[in-house]
C-alpha atoms as a PDB file:
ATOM      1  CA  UNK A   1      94.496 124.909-112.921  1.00  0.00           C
ATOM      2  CA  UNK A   2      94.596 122.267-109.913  1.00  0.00           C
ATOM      3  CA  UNK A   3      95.523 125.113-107.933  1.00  0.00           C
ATOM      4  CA  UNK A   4      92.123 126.804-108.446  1.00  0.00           C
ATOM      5  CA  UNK A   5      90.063 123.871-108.315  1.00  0.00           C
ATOM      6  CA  UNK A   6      91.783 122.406-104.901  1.00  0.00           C
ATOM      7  CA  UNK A   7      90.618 126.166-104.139  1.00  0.00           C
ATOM      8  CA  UNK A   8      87.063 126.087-105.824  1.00  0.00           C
ATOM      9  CA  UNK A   9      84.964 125.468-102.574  1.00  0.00           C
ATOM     10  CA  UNK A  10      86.601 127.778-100.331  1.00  0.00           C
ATOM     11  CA  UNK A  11      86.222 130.728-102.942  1.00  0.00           C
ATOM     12  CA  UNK A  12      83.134 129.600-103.690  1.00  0.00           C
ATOM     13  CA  UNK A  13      82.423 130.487-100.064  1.00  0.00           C
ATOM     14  CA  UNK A  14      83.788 133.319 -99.539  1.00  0.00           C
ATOM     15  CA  UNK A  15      82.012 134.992-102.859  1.00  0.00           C
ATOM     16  CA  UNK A  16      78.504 134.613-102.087  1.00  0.00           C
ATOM     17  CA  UNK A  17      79.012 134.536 -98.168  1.00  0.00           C
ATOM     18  CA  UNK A  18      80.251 138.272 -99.302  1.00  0.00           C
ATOM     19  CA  UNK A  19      77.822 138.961-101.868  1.00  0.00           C
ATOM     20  CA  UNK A  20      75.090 137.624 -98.922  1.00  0.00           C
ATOM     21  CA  UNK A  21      76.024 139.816 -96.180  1.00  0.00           C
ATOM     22  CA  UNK A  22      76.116 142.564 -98.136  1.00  0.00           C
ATOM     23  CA  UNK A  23      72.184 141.747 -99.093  1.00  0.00           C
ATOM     24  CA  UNK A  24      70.954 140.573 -95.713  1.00  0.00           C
ATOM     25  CA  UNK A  25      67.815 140.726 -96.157  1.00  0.00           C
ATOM     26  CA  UNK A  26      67.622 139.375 -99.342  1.00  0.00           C
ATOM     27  CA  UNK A  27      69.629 136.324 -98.198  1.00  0.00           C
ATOM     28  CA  UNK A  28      67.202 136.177 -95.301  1.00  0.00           C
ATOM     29  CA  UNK A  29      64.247 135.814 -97.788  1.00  0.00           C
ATOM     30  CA  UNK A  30      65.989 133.532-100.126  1.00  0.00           C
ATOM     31  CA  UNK A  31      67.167 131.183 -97.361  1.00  0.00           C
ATOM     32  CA  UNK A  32      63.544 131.110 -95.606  1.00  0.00           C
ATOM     33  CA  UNK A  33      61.985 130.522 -99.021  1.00  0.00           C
ATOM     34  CA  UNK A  34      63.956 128.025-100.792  1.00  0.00           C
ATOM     35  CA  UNK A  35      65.455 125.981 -97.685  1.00  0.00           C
ATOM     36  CA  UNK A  36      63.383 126.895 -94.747  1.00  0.00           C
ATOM     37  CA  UNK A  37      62.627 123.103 -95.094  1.00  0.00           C
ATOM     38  CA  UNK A  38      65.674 122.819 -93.846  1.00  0.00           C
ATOM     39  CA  UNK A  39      66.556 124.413 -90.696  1.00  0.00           C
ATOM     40  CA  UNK A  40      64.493 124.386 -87.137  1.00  0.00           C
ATOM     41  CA  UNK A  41      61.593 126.853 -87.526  1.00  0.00           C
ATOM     42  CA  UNK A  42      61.399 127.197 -90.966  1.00  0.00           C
ATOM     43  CA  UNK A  43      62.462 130.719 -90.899  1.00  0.00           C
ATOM     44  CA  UNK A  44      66.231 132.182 -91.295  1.00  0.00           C
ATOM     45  CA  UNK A  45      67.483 135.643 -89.948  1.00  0.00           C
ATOM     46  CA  UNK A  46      69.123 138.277 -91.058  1.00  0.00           C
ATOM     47  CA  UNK A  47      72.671 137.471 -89.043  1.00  0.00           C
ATOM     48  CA  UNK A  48      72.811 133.874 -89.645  1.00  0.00           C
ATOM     49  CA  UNK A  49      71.619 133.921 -93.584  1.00  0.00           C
ATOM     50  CA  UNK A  50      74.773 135.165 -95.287  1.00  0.00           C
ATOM     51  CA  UNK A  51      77.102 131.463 -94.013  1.00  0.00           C
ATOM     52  CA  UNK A  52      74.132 129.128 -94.131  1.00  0.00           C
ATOM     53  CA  UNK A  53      74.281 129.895 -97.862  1.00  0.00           C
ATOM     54  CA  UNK A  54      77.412 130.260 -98.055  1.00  0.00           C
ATOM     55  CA  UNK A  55      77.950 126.657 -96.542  1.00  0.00           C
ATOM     56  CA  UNK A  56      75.378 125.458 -98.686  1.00  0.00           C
ATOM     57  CA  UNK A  57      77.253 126.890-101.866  1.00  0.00           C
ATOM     58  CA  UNK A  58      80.502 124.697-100.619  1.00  0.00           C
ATOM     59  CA  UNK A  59      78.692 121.500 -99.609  1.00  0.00           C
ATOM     60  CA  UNK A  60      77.094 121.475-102.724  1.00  0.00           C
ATOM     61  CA  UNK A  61      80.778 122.563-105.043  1.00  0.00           C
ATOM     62  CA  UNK A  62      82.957 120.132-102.732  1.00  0.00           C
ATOM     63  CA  UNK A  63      80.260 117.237-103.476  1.00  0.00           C
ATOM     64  CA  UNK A  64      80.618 117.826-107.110  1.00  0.00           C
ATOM     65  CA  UNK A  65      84.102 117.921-106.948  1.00  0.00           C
ATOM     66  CA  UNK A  66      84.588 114.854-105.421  1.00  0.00           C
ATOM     67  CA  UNK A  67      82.062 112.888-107.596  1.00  0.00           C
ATOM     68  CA  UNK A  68      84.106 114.211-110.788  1.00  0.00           C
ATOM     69  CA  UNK A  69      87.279 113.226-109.582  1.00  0.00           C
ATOM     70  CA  UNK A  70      85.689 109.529-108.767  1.00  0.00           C
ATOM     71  CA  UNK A  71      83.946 109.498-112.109  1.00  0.00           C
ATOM     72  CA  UNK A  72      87.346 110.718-113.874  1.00  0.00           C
ATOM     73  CA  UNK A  73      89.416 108.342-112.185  1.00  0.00           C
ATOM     74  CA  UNK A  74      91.445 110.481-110.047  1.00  0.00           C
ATOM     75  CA  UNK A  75      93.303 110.282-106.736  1.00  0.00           C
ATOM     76  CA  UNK A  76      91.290 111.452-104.033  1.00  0.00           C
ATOM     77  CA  UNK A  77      94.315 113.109-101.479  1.00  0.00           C
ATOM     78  CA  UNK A  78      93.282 112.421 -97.906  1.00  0.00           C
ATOM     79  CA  UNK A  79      92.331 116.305 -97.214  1.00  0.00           C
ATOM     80  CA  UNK A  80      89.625 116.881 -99.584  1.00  0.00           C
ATOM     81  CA  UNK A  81      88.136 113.663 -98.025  1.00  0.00           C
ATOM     82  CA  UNK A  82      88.413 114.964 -94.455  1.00  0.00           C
ATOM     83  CA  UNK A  83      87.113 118.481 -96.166  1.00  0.00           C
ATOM     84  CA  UNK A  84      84.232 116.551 -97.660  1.00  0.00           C
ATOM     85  CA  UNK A  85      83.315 115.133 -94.444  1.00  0.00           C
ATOM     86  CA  UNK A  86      83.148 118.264 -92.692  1.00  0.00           C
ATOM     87  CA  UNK A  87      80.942 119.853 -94.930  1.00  0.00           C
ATOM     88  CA  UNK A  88      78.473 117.312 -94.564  1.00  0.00           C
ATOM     89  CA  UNK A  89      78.333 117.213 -90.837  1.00  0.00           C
ATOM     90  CA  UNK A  90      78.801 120.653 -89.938  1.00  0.00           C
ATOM     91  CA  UNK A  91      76.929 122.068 -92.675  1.00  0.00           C
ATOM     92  CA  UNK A  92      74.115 120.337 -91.856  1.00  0.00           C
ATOM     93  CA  UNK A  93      74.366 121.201 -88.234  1.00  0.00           C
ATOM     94  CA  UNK A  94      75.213 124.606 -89.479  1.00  0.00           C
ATOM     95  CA  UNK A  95      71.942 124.573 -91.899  1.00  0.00           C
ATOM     96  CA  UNK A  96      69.312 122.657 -89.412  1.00  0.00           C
ATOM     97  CA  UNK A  97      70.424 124.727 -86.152  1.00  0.00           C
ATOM     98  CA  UNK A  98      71.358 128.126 -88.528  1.00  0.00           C
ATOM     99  CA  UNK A  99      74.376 128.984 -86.523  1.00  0.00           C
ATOM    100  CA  UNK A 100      77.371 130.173 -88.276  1.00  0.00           C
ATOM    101  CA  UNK A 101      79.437 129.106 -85.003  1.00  0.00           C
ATOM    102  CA  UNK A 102      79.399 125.420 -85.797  1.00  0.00           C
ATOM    103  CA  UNK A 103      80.865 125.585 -89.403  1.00  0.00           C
ATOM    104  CA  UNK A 104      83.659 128.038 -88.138  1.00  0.00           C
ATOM    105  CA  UNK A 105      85.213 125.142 -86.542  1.00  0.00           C
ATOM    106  CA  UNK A 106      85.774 122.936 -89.690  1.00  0.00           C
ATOM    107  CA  UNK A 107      88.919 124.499 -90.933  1.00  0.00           C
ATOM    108  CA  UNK A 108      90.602 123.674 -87.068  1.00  0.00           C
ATOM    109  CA  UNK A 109      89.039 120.015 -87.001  1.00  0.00           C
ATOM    110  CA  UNK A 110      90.157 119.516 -90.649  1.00  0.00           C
ATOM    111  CA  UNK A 111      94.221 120.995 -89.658  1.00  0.00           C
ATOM    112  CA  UNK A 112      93.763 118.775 -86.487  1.00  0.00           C
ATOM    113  CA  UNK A 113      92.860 115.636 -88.362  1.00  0.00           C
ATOM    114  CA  UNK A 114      95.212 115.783 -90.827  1.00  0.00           C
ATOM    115  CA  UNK A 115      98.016 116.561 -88.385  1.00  0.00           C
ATOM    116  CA  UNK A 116      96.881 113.515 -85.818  1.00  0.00           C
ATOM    117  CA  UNK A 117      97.106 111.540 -89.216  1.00  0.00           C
ATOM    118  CA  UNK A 118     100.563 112.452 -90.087  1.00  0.00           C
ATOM    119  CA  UNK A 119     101.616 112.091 -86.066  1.00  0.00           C
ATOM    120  CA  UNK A 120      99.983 108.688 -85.614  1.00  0.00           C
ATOM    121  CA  UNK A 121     100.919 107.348 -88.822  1.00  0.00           C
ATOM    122  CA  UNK A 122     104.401 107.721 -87.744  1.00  0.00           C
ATOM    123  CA  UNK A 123     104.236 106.647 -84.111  1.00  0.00           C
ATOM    124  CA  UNK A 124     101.845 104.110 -84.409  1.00  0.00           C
ATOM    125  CA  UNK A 125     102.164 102.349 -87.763  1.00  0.00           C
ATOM    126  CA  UNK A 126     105.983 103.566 -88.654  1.00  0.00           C
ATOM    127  CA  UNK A 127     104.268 105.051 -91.625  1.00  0.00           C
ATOM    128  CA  UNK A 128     104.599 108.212 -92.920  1.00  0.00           C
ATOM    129  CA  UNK A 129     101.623 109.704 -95.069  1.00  0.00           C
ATOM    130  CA  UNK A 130     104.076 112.483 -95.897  1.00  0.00           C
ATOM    131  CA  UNK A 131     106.668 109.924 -97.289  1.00  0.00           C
ATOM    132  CA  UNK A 132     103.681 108.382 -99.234  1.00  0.00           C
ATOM    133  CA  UNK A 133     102.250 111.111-100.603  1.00  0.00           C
ATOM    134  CA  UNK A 134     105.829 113.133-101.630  1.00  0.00           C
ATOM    135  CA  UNK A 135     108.376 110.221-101.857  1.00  0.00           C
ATOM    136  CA  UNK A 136     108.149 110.264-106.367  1.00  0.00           C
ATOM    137  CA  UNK A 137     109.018 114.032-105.663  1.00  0.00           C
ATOM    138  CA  UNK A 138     111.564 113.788-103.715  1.00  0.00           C
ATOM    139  CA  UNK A 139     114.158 111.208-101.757  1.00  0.00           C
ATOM    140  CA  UNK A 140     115.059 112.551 -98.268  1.00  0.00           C
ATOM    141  CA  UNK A 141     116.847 110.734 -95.531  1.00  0.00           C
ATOM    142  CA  UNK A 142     114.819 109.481 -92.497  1.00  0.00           C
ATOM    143  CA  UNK A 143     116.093 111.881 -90.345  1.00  0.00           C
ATOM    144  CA  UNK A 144     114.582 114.629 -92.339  1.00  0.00           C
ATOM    145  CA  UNK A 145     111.236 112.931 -93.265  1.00  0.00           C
ATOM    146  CA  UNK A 146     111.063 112.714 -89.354  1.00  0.00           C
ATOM    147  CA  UNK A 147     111.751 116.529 -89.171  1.00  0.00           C
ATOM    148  CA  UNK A 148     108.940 117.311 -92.101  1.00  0.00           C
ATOM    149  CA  UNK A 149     106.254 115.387 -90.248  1.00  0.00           C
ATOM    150  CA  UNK A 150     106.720 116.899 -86.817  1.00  0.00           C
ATOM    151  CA  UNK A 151     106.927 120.046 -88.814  1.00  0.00           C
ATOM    152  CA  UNK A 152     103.776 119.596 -90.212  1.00  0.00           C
ATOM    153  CA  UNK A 153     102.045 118.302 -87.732  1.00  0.00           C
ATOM    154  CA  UNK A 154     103.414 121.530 -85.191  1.00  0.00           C
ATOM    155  CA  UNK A 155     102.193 123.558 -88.199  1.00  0.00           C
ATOM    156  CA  UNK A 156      98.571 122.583 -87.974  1.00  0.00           C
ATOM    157  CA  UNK A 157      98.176 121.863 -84.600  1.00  0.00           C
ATOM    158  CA  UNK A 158      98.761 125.634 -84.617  1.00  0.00           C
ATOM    159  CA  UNK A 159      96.644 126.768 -87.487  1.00  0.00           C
ATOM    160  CA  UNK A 160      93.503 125.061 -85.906  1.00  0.00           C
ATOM    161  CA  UNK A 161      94.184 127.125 -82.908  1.00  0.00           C
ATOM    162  CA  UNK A 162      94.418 130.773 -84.184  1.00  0.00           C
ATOM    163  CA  UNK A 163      91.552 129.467 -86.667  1.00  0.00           C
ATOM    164  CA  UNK A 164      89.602 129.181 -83.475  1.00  0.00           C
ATOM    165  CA  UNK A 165      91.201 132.797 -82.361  1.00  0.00           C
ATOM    166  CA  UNK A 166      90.069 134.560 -85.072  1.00  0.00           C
ATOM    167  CA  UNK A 167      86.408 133.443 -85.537  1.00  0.00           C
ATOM    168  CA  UNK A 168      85.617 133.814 -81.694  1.00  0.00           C
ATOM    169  CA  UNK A 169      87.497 136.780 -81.159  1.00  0.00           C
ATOM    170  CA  UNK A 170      86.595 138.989 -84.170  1.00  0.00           C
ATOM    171  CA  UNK A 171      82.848 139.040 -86.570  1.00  0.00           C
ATOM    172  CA  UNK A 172      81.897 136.621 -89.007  1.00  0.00           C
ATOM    173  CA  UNK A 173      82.940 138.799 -92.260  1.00  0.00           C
ATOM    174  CA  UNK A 174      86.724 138.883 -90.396  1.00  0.00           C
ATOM    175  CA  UNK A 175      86.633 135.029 -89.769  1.00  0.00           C
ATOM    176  CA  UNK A 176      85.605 135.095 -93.619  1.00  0.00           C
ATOM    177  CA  UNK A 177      88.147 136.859 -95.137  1.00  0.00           C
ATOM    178  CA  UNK A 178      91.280 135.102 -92.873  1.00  0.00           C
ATOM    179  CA  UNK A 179      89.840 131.432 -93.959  1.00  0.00           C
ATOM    180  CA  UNK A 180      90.508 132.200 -97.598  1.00  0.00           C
ATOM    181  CA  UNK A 181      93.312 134.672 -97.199  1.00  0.00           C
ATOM    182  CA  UNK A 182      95.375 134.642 -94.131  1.00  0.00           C
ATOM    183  CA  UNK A 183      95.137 131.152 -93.621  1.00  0.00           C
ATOM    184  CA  UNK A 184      95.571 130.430 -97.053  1.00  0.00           C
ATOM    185  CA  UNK A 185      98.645 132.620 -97.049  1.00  0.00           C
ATOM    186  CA  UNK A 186     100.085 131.170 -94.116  1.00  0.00           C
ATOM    187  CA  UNK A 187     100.065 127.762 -95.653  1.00  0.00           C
ATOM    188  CA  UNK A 188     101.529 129.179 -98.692  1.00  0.00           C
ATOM    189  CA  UNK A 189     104.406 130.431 -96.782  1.00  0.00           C
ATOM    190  CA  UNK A 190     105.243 127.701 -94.941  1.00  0.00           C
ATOM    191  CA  UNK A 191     104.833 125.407 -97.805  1.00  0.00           C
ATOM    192  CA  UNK A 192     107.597 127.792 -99.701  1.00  0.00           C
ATOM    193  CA  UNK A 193     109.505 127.587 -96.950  1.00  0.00           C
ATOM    194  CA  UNK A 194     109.661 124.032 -96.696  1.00  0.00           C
ATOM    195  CA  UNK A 195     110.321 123.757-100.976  1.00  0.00           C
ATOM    196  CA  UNK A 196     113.301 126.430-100.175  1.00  0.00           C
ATOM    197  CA  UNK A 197     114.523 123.726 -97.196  1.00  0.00           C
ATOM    198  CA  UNK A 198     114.037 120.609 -98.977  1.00  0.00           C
ATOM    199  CA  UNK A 199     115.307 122.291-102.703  1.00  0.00           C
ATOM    200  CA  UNK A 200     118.253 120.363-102.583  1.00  0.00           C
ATOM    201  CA  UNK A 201     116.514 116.911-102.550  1.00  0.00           C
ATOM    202  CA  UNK A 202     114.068 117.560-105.423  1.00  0.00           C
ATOM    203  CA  UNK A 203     114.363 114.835-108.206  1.00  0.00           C
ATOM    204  CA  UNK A 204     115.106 116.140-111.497  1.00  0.00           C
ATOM    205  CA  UNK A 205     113.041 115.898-114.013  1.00  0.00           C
ATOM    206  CA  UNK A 206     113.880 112.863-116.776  1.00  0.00           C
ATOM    207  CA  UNK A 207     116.169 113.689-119.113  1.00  0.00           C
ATOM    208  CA  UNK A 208     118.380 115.942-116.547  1.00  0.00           C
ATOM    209  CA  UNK A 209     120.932 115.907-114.604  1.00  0.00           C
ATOM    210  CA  UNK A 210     121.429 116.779-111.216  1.00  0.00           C
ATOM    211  CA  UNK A 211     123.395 119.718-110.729  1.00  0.00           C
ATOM    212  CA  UNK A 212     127.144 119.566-109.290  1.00  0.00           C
ATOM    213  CA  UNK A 213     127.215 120.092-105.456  1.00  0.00           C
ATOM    214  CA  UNK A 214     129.414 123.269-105.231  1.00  0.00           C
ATOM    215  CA  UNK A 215     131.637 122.495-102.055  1.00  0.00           C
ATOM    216  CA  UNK A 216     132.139 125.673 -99.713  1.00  0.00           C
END
């Protein structure tokens, strides 16, 4: 269930930006009548209709989301903050200027900010957000929380970049469907692979015991 609502927004997005381009001139008509107010000109084309709504659809969920999790109580992790803050400034640049060009860079600012955070955390403040955020789960030597964070921080350094590949090198409806499944898949797989890595150091759960280390 977390799953799906960390995921919300960006399906969200992808739904109606779909549904949209498949009825551009519909979206055209909708966006010039119901938020001409605002974007420069008033008016919204054909090309550019399908992401403004869409971005408006994911500003709107991700605001919600965060205002419930406030309301409830909850912790706030650092990327849906970054995420939130994206949405509001490149939406609305995205919205006022109606160029789906601008928002197509939030998914590489958000990878690079949270990967500066983890790198300057560490080499600045000799703190390490991973450490914070996955030290209950898990006790690893400093060695290998060292290894994690450059890992990490390699890791979305990189995704930011073929982000960028894909949305300047291929259409809209391409750059659409990698954001919610190729990236998302890719940081699936590297997330497995870094469970399968670190298996050995998970805590069990109370009540068990570890298991015997089997010597080779």
């Amino acid at each position: 269930m977390k799953f799906l609502l960390d995921f919300l927004p960006l399906i969200l997005f992808f739904g109606s930006f779909r549904y949209a381009d498949a009825h551009k001139e519909w979206a055209a008509s909708f966006a010039s009548s119901h938020f001409g107010f605002m974007v420069s000109g008033g008016s919204v084309g054909t090309e550019e209709a399908p992401v403004l709504l869409a971005t408006l659809l994911m500003a709107v969920v991700t605001i919600v989301q965060v205002a419930t999790m406030k309301l409830m109580r909850r912790k706030i992790h650092l990327m849906l903050w970054i995420t939130l803050a994206l949405v509001l400034v490149l939406g609305s640049a995205t919205v006022w200027f109606h160029n789906p060009d601008i928002i197509k860079w939030k998914p590489s600012i958000a990878y690079w900010t949270l990967g500066l955070s983890f790198w300057v955390s560490r080499a600045m403040f000799e703190r390490d957000l991973l450490q914070e955020m996955l030290g209950e789960e898990m006790e690893l030597p400093t060695v290998v929380w060292q290894r994690l964070n450059f890992a990490w921080t390699a890791f979305l350094g990189l995704m930011g970049l073929l982000n960028l590949y894909v949305a300047y090198r291929y259409s809209t409806s391409t750059w659409a469907s990698f954001k919610v499944f190729g990236a998302t898949g890719l940081m699936l797989a590297f997330s497995v692979g870094q469970v399968v890595y670190l298996g050995r150091y998970l805590k069990p759960k109370e009540g068990e015991s570890k298991p015997p280390e089997v010597q080779p």
